[in-house]
Protein backbone atom coordinates (compact mmCIF):
# COMPACT_ATOMS: atom_id res chain seq x y z
CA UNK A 1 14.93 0.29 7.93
CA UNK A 2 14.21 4.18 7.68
CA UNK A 3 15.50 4.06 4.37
CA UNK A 4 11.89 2.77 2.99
CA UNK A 5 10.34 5.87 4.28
CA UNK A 6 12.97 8.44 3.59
CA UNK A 7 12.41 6.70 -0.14
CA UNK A 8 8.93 7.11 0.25
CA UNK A 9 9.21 11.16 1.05
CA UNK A 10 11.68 11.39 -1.92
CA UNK A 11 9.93 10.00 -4.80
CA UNK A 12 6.76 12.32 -2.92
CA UNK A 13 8.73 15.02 -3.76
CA UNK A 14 9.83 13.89 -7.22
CA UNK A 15 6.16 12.78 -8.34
CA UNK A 16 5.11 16.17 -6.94
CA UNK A 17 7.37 18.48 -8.76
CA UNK A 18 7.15 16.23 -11.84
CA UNK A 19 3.34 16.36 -12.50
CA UNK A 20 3.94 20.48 -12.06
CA UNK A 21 6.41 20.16 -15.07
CA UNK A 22 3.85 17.58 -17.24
CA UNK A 23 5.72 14.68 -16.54
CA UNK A 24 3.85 11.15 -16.62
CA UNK A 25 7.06 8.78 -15.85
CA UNK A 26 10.47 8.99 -14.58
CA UNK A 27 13.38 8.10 -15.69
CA UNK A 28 16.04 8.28 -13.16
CA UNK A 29 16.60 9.95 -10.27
CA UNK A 30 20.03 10.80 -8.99
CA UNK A 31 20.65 11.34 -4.84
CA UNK A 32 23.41 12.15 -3.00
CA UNK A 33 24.23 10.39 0.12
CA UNK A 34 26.99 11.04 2.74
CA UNK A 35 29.06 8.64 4.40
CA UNK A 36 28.06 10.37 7.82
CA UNK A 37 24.23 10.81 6.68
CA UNK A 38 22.69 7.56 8.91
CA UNK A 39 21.32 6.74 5.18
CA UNK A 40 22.72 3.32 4.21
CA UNK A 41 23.07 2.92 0.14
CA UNK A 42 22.38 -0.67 -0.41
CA UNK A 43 18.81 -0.58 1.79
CA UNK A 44 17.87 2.68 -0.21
CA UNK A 45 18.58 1.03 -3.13
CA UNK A 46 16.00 -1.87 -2.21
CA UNK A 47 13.63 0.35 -0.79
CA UNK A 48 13.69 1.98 -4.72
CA UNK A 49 13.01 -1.78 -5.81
CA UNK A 50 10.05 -1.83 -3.53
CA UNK A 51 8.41 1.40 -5.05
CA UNK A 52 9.29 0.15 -8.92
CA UNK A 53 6.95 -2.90 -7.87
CA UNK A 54 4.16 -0.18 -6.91
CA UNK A 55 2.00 0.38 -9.21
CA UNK A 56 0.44 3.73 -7.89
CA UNK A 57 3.80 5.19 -8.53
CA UNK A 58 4.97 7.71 -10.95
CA UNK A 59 8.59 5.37 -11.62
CA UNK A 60 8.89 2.47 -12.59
CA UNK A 61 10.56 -1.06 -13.13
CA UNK A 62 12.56 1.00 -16.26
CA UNK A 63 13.59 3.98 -13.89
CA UNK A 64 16.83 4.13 -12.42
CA UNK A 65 18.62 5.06 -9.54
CA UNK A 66 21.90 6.51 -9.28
CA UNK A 67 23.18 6.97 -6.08
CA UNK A 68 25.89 9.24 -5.70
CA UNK A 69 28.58 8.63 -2.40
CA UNK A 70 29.94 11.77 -0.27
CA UNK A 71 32.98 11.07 1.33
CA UNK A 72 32.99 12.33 4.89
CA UNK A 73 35.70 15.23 5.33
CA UNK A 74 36.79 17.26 7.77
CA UNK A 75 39.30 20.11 8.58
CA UNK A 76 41.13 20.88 11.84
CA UNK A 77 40.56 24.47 13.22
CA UNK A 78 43.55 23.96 15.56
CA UNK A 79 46.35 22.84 13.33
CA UNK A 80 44.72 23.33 9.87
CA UNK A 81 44.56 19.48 8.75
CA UNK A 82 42.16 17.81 6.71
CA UNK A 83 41.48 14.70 7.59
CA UNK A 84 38.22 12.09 6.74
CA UNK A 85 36.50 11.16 9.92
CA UNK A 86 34.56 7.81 11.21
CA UNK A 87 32.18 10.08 13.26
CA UNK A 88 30.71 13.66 12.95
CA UNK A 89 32.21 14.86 16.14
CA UNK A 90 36.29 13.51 15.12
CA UNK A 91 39.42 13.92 16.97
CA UNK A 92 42.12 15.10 14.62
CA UNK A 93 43.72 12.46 13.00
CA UNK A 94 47.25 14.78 13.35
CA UNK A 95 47.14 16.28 17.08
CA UNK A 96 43.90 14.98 18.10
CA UNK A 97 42.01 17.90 19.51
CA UNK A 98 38.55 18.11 19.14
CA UNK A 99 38.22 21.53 17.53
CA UNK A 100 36.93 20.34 14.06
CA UNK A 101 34.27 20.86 11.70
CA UNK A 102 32.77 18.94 9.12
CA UNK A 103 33.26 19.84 5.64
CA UNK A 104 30.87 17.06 3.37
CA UNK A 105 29.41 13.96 4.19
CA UNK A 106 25.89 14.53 5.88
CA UNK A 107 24.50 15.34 3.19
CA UNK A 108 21.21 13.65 1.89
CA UNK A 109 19.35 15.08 -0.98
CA UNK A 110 18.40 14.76 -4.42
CA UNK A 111 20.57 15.73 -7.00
CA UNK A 112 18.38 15.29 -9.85
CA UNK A 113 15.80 13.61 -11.87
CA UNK A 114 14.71 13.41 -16.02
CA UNK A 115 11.29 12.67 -16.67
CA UNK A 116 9.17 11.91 -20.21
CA UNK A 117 5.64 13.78 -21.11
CA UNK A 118 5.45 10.84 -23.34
CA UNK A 119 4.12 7.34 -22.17
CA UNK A 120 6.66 5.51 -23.63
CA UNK A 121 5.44 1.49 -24.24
């Protein structure tokens, strides 16, 4: 499961980029994931779990995660078709030639996070 250490390099990059700002806790954290990104929601969702149990961590059992689905598109430089593929590289689902790109659905980032300066118990 990759998704525990793509987690991991996330909320590194959330913690780091928080304490720059004065933030001592998170709130939520929003990421975007694409259908065609090889990152599978419901395991990144657990790997979260695992790092709300951590107690070295800047979020915590309070901070939520809002994952946000990119549907996989793609256009057809031959005929002009948009169409949503299974794969990256995609026949066209209307004359099935293979000169297509990818519009959205790799993507894997984070959107966005809120974060308190206030310890709030």
């Amino acid at each position: 499961m990759h998704e525990l250490s793509l987690m991991g390099e996330l909320l590194h990059i959330v913690e780091e980029d928080a304490r720059q700002r004065g933030f001592i806790k998170i709130n939520s954290i929003s990421v975007i994931v694409g259908d065609l990104s090889n990152v599978l929601p419901d395991a990144l969702e657990l790997a979260f779990s695992f790092f709300q149990t951590q107690s070295d961590c800047i979020i915590d059992e309070e901070t939520q995660l809002l994952v946000i689905r990119e549907e996989a598109k793609a256009a057809c430089l031959a005929c002009g078709t948009d169409f949503v593929p299974d794969y990256r590289i995609a026949l066209c689902s209307q004359c099935n030639q293979t000169k297509t790109v990818l519009l959205s659905g790799e993507t894997f980032r984070i959107e966005s996070y809120e974060g308190s300066d206030k310890n709030e118990d």
